[in-house]
C-alpha atoms as a PDB file:
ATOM      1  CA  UNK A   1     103.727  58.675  43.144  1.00  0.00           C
ATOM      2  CA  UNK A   2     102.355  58.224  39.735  1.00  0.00           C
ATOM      3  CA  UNK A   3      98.619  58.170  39.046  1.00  0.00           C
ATOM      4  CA  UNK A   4      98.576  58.326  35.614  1.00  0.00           C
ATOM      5  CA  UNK A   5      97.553  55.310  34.558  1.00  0.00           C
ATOM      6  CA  UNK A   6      94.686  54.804  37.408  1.00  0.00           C
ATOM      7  CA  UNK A   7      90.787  55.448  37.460  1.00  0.00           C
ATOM      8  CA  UNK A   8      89.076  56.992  40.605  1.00  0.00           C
ATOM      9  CA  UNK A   9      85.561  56.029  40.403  1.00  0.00           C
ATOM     10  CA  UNK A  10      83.452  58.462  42.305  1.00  0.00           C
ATOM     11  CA  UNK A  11      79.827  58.527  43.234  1.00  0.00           C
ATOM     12  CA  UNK A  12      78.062  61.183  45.246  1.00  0.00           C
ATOM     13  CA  UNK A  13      73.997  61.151  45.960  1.00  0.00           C
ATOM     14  CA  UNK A  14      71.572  63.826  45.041  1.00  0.00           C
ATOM     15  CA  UNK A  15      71.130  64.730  49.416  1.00  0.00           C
ATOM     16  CA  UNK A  16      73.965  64.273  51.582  1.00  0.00           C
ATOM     17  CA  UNK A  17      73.052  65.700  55.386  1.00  0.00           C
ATOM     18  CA  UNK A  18      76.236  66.434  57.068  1.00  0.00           C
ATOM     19  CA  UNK A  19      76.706  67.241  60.922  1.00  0.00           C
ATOM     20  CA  UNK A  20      80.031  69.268  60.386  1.00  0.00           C
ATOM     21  CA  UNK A  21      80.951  72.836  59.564  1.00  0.00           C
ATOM     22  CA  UNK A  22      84.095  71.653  57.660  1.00  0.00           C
ATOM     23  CA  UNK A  23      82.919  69.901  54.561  1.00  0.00           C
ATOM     24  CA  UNK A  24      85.580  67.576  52.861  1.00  0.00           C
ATOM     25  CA  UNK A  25      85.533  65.508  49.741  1.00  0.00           C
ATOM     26  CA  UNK A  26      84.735  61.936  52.119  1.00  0.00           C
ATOM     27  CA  UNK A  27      81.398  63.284  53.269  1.00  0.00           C
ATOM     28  CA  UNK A  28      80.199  64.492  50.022  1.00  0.00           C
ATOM     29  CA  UNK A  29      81.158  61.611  47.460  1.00  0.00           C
ATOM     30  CA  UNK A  30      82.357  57.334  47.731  1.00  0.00           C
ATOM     31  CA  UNK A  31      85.142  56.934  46.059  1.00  0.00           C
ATOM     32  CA  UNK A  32      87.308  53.830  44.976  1.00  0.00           C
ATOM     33  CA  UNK A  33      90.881  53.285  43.539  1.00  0.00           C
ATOM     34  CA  UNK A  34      93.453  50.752  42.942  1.00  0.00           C
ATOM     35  CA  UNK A  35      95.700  53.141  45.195  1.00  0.00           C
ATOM     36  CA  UNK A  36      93.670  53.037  48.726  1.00  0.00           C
ATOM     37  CA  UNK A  37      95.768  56.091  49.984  1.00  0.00           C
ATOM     38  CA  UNK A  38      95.104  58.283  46.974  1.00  0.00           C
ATOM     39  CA  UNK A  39      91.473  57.860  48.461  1.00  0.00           C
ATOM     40  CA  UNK A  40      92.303  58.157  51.408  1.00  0.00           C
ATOM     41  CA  UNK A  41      94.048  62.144  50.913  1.00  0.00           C
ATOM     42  CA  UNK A  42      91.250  63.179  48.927  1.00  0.00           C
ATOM     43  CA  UNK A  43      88.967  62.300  51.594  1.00  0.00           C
ATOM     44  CA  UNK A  44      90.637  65.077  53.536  1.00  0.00           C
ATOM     45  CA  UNK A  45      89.935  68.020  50.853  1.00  0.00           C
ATOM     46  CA  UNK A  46      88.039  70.540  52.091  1.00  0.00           C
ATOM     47  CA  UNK A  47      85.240  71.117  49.976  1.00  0.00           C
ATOM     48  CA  UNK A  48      83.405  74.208  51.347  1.00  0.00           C
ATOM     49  CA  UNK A  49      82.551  75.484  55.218  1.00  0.00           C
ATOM     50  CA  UNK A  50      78.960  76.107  56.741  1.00  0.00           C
ATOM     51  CA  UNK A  51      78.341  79.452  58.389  1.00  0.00           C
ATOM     52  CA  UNK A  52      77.417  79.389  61.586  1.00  0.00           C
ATOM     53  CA  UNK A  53      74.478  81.578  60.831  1.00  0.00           C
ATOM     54  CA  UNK A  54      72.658  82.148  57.637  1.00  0.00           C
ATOM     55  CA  UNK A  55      71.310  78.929  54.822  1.00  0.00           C
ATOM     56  CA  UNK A  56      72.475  75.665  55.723  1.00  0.00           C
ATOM     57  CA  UNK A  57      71.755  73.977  52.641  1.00  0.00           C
ATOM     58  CA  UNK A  58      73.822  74.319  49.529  1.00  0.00           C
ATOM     59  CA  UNK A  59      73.697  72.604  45.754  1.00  0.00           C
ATOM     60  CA  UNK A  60      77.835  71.408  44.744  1.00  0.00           C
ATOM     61  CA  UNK A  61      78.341  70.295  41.298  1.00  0.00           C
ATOM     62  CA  UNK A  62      79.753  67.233  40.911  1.00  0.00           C
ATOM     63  CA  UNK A  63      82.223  69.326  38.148  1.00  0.00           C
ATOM     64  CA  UNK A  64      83.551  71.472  41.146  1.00  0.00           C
ATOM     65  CA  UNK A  65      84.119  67.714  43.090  1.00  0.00           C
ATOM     66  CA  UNK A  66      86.275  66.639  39.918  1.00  0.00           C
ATOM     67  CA  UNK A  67      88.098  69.895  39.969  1.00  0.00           C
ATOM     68  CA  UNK A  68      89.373  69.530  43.333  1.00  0.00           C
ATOM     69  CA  UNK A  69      91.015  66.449  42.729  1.00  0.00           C
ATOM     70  CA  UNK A  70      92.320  67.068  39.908  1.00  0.00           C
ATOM     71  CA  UNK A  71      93.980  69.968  41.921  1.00  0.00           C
ATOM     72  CA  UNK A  72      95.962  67.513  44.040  1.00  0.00           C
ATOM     73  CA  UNK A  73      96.223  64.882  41.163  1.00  0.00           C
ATOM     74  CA  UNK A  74      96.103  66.451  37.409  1.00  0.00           C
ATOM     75  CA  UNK A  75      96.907  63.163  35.528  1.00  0.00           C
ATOM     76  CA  UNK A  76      93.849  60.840  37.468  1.00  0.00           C
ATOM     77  CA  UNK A  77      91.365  60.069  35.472  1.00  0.00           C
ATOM     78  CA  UNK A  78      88.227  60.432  37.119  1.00  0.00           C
ATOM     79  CA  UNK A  79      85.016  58.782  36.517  1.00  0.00           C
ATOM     80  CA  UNK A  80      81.739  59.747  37.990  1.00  0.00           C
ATOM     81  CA  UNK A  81      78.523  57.252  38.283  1.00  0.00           C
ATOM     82  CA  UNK A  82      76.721  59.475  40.643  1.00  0.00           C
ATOM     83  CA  UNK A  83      74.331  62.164  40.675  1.00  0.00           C
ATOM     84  CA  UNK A  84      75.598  65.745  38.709  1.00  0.00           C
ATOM     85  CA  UNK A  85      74.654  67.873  41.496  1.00  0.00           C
ATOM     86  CA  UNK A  86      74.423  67.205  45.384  1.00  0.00           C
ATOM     87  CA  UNK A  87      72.527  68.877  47.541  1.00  0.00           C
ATOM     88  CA  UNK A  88      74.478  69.334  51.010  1.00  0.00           C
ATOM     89  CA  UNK A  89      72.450  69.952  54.100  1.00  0.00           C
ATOM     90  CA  UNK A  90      73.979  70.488  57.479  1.00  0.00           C
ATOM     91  CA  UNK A  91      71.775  69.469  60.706  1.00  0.00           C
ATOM     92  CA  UNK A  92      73.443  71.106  63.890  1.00  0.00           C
ATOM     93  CA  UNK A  93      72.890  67.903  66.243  1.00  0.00           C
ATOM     94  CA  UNK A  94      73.504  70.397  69.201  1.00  0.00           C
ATOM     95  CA  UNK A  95      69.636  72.217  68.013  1.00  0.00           C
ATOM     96  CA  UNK A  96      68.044  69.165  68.079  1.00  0.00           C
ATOM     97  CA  UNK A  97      65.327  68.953  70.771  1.00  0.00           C
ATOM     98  CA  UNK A  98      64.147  65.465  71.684  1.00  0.00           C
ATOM     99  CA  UNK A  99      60.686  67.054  73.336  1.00  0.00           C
ATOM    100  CA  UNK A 100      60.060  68.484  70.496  1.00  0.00           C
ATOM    101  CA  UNK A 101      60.773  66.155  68.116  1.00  0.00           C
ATOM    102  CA  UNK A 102      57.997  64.070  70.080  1.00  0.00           C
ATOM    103  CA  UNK A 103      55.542  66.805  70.040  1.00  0.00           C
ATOM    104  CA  UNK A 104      55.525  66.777  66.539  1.00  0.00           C
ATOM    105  CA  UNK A 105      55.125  63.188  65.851  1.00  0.00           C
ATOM    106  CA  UNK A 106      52.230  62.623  68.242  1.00  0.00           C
ATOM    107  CA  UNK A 107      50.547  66.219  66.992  1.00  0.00           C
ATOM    108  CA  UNK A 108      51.351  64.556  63.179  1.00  0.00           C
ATOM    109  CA  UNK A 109      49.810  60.756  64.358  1.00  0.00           C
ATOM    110  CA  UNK A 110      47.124  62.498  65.871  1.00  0.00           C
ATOM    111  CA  UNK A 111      45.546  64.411  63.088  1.00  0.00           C
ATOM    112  CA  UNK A 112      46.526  61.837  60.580  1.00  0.00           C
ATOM    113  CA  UNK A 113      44.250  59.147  62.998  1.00  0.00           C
ATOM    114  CA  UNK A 114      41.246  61.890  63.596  1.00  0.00           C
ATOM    115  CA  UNK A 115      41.246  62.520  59.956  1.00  0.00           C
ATOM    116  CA  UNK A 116      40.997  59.214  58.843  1.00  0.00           C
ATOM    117  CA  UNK A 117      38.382  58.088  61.599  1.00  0.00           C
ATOM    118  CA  UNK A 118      36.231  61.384  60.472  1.00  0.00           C
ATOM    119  CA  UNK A 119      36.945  60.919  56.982  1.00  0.00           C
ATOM    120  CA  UNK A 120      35.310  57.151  57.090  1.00  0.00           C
ATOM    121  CA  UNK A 121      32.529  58.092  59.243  1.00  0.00           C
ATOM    122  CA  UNK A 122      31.528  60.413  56.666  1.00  0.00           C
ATOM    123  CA  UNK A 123      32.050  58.286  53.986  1.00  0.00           C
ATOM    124  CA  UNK A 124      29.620  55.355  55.538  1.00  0.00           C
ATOM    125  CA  UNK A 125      26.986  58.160  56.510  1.00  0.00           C
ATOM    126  CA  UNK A 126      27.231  59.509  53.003  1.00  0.00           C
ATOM    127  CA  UNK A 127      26.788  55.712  51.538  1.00  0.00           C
ATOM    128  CA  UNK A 128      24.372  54.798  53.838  1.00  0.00           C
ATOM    129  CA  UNK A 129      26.591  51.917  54.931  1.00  0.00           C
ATOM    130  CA  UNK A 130      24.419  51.191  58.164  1.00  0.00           C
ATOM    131  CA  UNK A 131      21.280  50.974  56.025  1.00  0.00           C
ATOM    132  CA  UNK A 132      22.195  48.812  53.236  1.00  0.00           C
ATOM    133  CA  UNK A 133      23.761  46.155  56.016  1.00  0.00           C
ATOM    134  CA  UNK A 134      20.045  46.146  57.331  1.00  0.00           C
ATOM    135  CA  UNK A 135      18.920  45.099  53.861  1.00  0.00           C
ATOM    136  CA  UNK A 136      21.818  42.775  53.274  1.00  0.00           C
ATOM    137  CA  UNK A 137      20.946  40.717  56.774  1.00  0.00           C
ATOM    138  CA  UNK A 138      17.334  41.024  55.691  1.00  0.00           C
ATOM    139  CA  UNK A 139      17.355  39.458  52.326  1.00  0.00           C
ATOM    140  CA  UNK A 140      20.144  36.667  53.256  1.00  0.00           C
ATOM    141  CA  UNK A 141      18.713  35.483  56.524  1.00  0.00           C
ATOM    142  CA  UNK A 142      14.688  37.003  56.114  1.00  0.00           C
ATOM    143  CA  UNK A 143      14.442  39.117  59.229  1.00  0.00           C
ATOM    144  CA  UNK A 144      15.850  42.267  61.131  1.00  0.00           C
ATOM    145  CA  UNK A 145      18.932  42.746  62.613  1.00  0.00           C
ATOM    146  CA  UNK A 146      18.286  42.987  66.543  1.00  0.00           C
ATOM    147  CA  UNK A 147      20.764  42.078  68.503  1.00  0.00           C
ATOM    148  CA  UNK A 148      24.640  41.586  67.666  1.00  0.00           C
ATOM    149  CA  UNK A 149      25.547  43.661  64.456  1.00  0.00           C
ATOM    150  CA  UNK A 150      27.550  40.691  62.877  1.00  0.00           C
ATOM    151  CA  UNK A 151      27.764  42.764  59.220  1.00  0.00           C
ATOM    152  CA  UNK A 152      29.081  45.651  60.926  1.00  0.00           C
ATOM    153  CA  UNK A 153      31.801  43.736  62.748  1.00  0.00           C
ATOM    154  CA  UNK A 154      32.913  42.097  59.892  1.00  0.00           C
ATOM    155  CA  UNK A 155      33.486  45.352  58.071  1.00  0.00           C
ATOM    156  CA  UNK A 156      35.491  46.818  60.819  1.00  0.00           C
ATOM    157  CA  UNK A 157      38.040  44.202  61.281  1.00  0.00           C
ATOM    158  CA  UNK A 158      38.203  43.624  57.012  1.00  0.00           C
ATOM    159  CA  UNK A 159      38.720  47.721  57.174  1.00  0.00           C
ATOM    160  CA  UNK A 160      41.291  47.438  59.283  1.00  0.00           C
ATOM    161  CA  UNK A 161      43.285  44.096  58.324  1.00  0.00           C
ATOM    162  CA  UNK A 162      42.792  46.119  54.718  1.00  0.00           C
ATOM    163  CA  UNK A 163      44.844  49.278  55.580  1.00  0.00           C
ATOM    164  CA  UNK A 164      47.038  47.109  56.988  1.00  0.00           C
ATOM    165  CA  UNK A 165      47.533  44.999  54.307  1.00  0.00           C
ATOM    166  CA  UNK A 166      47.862  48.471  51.590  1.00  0.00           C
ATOM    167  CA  UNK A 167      50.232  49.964  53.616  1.00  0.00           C
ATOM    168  CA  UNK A 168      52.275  46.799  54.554  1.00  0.00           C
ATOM    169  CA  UNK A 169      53.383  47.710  58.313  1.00  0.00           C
ATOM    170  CA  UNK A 170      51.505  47.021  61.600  1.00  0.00           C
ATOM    171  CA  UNK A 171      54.053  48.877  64.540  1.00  0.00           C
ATOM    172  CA  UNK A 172      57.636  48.525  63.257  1.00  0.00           C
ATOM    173  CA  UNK A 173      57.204  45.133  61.494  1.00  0.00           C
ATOM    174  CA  UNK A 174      56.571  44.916  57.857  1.00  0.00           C
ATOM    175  CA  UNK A 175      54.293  42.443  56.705  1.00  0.00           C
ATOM    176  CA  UNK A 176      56.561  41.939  53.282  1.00  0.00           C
ATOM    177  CA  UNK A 177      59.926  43.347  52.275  1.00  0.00           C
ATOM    178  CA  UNK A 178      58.198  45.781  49.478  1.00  0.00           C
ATOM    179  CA  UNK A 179      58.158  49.606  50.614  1.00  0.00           C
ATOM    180  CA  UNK A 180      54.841  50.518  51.913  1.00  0.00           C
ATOM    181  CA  UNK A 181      53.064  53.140  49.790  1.00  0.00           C
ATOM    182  CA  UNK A 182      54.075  55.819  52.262  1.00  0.00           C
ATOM    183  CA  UNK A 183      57.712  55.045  52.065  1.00  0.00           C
ATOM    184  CA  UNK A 184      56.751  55.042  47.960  1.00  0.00           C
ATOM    185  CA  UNK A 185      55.062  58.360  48.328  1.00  0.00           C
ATOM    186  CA  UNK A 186      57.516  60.318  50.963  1.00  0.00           C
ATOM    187  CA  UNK A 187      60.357  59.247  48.036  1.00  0.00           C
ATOM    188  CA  UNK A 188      57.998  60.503  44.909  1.00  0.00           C
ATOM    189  CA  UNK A 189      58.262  63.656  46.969  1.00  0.00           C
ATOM    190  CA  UNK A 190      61.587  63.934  48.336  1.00  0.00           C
ATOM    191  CA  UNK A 191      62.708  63.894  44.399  1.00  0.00           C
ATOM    192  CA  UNK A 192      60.545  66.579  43.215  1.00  0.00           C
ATOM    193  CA  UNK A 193      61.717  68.315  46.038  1.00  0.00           C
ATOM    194  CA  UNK A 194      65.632  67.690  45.435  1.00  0.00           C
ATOM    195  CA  UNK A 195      64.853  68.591  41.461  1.00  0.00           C
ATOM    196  CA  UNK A 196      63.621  71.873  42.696  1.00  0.00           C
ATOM    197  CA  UNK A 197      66.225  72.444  45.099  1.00  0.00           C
ATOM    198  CA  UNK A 198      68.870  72.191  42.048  1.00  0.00           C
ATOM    199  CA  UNK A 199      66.952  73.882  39.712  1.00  0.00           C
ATOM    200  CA  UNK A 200      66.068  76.718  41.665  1.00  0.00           C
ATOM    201  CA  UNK A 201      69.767  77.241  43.056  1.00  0.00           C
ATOM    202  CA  UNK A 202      71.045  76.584  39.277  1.00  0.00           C
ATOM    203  CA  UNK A 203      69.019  79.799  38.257  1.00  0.00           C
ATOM    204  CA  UNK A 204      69.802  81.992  40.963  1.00  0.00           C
ATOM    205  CA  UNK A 205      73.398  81.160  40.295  1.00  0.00           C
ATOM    206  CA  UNK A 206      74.113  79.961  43.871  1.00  0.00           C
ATOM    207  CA  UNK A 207      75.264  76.504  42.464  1.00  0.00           C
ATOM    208  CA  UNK A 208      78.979  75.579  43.711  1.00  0.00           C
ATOM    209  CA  UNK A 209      80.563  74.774  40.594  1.00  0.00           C
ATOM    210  CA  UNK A 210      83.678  74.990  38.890  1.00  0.00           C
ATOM    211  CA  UNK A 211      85.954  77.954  38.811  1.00  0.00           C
ATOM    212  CA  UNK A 212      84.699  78.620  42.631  1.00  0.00           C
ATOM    213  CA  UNK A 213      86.542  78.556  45.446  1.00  0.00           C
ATOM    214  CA  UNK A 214      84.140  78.034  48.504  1.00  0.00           C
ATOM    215  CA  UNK A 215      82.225  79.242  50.284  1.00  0.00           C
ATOM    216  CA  UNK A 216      78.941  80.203  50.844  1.00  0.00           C
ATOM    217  CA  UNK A 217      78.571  83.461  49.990  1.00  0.00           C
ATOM    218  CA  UNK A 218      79.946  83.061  46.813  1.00  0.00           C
ATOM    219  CA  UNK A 219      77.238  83.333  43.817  1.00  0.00           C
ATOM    220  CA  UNK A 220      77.939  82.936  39.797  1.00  0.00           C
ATOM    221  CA  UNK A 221      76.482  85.536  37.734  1.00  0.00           C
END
């Protein structure tokens, strides 16, 4: 069947995790074409295969992508609006260990909650927080705090409805549809780490790119 005078559209992102040894075309890139089954047989092209031992993450150019279909279909004109390279990272779902995937979170909430609480205690001792609430209650109302500290329970619950505000969760409810500035954050550094990935793999020649044939010991020079 001619293909000559139809357009694949491609697009592949900069991370792709896979769960498979075998990677094909489908799991890397999303394609689309006026012929559904010419997507459909690339989908099927193997692309590269994981050792079972040894890195499990690997940088394909989207060049190498292009190359292999134009293997199986020389006259399709192909048309990329994705990122250049993709970074392809395989997670062996047998290896994953729900215990310990637990351990880490609550060792991870746990220092993140001590470190906050000891990093505001030692912010209000350094400020004198206590002190200058004595003052404040003391000019306003003309005598000594001696009973029910009303200042200091004020500024616990606006501390707290204030990180919850900033951050914009409470549990697993957001408070509004923007991304909370951890989600902004964890993103900022997932892309310098993705850059660095392709950059470093670029210069060690380790890149799959065109004129390759698989796998993963294969290196330009």
């Amino acid at each position: 069947m001619s293909v000559s005078n139809n357009i694949l559209y491609i697009k592949g992102d900069q991370s792709v995790e896979v769960t498979k040894r075998d990677v094909t075309l489908g799991d890397l890139v999303t394609m689309e074409c006026s012929q559904q089954n010419v997507v459909s047989k690339l989908k099927t092209i193997k692309v590269m295969k994981i050792p079972e031992k040894g890195q499990h993450r690997f940088v394909v150019s989207i060049l190498k992508i292009i190359e292999l279909i134009h293997k199986e279909y020389p006259n399709l004109e192909v048309q990329s609006y994705g990122s250049p390279d993709i970074i392809v990272t395989y997670e062996n779902q047998q290896q994953n260990n729900r215990l310990w995937q637990i351990c880490k979170i609550a060792f991870v909430t746990l220092t993140t909650f001590l470190g906050s609480a000891f990093a505001i205690i030692t912010f209000n001792n350094d400020s004198g927080v206590p002190e200058i609430f004595d003052n404040i209650y003391e000019l306003i109302i003309g005598t000594t705090q001696k009973s029910f500290p009303i200042l200091e329970l004020g500024y616990s619950v606006g501390l707290v409805v204030g990180i919850l505000v900033f951050f914009n969760h409470f549990g697993k409810k957001k408070i509004s549809v923007d991304p909370t500035p951890i989600e902004v954050e964890m993103r900022l550094y997932e892309n310098d780490i993705q850059t660095t990935v392709i950059a470093e793999y670029a210069r060690k020649g380790q890149e799959l790119d065109v004129g390759e044939t698989n796998t993963t010991d294969n290196h330009r020079t």
